[in-house]
Protein backbone atom coordinates (compact mmCIF):
# COMPACT_ATOMS: atom_id res chain seq x y z
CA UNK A 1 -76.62 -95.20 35.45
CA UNK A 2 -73.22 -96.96 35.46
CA UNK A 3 -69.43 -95.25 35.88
CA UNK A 4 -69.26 -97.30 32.15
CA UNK A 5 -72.10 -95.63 30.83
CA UNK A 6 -70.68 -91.96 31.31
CA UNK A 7 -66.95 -93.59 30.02
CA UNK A 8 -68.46 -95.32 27.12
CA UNK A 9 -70.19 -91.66 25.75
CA UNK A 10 -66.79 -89.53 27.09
CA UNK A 11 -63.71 -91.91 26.34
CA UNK A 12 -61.22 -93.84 28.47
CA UNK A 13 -58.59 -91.62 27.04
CA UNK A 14 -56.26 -90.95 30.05
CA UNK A 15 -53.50 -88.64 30.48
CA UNK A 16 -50.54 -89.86 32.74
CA UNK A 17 -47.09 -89.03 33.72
CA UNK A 18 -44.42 -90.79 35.54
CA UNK A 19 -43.68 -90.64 39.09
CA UNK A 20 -39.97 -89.33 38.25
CA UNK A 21 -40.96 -86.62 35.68
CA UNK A 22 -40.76 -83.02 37.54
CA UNK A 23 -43.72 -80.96 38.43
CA UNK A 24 -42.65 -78.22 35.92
CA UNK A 25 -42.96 -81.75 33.69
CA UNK A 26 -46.50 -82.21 34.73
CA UNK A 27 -47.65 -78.00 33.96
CA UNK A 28 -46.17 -78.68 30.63
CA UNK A 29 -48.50 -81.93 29.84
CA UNK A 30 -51.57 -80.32 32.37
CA UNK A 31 -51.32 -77.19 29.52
CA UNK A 32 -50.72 -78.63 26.37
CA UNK A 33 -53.90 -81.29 27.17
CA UNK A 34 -55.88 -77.80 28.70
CA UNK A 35 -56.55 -80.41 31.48
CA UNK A 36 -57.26 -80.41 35.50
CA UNK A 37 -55.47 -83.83 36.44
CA UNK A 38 -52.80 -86.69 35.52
CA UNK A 39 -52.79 -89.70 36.48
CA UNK A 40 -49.20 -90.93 37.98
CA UNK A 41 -47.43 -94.36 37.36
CA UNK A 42 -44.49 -95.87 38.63
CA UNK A 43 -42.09 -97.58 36.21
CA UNK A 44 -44.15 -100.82 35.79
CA UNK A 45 -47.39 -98.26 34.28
CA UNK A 46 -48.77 -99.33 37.84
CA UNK A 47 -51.12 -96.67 38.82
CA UNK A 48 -49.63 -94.83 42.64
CA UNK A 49 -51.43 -91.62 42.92
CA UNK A 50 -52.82 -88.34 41.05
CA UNK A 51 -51.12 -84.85 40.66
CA UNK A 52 -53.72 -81.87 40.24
CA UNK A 53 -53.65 -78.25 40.12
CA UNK A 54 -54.26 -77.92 43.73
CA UNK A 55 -51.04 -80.12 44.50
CA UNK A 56 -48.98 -77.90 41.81
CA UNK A 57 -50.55 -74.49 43.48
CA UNK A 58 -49.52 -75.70 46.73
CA UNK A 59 -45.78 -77.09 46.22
CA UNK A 60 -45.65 -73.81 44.43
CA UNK A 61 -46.56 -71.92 47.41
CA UNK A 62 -43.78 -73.39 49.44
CA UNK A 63 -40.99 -74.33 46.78
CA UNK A 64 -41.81 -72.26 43.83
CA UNK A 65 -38.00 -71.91 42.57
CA UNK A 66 -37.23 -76.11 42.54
CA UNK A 67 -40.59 -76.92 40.50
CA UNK A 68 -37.76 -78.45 37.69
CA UNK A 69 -36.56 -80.67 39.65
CA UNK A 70 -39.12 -81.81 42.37
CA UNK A 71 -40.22 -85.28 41.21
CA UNK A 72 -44.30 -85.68 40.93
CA UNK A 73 -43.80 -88.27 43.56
CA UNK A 74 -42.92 -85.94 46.05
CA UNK A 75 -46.28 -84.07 45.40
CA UNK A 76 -48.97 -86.46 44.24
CA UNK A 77 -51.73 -87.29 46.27
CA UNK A 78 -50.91 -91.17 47.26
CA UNK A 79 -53.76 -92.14 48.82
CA UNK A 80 -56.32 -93.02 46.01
CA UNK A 81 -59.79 -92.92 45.99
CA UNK A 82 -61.20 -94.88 43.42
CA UNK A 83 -64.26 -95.90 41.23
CA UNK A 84 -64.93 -99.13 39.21
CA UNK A 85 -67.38 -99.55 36.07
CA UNK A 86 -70.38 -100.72 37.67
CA UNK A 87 -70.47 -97.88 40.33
CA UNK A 88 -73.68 -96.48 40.49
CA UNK A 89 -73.60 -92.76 39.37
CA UNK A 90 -75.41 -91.74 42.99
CA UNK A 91 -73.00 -93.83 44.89
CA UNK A 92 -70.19 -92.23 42.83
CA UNK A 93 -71.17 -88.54 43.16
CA UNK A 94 -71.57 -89.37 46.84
CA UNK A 95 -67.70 -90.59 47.38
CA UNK A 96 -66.54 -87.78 45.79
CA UNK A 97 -68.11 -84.60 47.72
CA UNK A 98 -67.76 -86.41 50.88
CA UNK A 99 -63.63 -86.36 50.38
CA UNK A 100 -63.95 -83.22 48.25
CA UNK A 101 -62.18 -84.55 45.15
CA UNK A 102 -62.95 -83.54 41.57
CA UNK A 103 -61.24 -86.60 39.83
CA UNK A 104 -61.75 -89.94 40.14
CA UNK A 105 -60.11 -92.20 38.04
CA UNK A 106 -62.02 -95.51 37.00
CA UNK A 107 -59.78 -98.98 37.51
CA UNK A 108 -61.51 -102.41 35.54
CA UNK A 109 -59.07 -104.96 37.67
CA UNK A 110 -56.14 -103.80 37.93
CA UNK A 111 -55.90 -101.58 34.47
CA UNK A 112 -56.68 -98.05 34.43
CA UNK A 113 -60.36 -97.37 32.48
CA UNK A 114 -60.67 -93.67 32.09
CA UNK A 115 -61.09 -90.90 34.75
CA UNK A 116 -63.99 -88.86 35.50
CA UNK A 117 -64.68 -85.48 36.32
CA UNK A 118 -67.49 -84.19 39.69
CA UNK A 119 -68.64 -82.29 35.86
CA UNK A 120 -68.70 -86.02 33.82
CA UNK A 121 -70.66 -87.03 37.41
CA UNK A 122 -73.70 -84.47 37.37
CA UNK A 123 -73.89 -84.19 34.16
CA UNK A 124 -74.77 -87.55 33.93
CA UNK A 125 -77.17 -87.25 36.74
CA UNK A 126 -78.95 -84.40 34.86
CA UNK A 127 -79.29 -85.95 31.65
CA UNK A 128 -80.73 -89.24 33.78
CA UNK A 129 -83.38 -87.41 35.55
CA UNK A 130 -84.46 -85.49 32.73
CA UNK A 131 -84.96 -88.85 30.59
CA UNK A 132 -86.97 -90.35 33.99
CA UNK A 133 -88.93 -86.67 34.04
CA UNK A 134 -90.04 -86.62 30.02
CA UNK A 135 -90.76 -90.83 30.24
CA UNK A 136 -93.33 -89.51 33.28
CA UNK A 137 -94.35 -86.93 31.64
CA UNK A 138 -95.15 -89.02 28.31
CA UNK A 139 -97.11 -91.68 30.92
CA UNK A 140 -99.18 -88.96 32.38
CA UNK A 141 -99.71 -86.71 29.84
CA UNK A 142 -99.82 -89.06 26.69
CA UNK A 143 -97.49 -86.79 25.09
């Protein structure tokens, strides 16, 4: 299975912010959406990093008082890990436990193509192996 296989049943819809919009900006759009992630862009919808609620929790921690006026820049994770379409769904699920991340957001060139979730991931997985498991057990069984 294919990172376009699990987009094309979810959705490419994708939630993003800009990297000058404060952090209290990005609780706002994290809470109206009831989501884990946003995807940040810089001013020409170029995509430079991802804020979660790990990075909020933690600039919290330390600056809890400024959260209006700290730009998501200055608390997005920068260095992006990144799928494409034709990842394989093992491959994928691989890349993200080994740098513990959650969200991985899916690039076709250079345009943003949904994001996925380590849930979207296994879920997938799941759903694979129990098609492969009911085709062997049809072959086998004649059922």
């Amino acid at each position: 299975m294919k990172i376009r296989d699990i987009l094309s049943a979810k959705g490419a819809n994708v939630i993003t912010i800009g990297v000058e919009k404060s952090v209290h900006d990005a609780i706002r759009i994290l809470v109206k959406h009831r989501i884990g992630v946003l995807l940040v862009l810089d001013e020409t919808d170029k995509l430079v990093g991802i804020i979660s609620e790990r990075d909020i929790l933690r600039e919290s921690a330390e600056r809890d008082n400024k959260l209006r006026k700290t730009p998501v820049k200055d608390v997005m994770t920068k260095d992006l890990i990144i799928g494409v379409l034709d990842d394989d769904i093992e491959y994928t699920l691989g890349i993200m436990t080994k740098n513990r991340i959650r969200h991985l957001p899916i690039m076709d060139q250079n345009k943003i193509a949904g994001i996925i979730s380590i849930g979207d991931a296994v879920k997938a997985q799941l759903d694979e192996q129990e098609f492969t498991n009911r085709y062997l057990k049809q072959y086998m069984f004649g059922h």
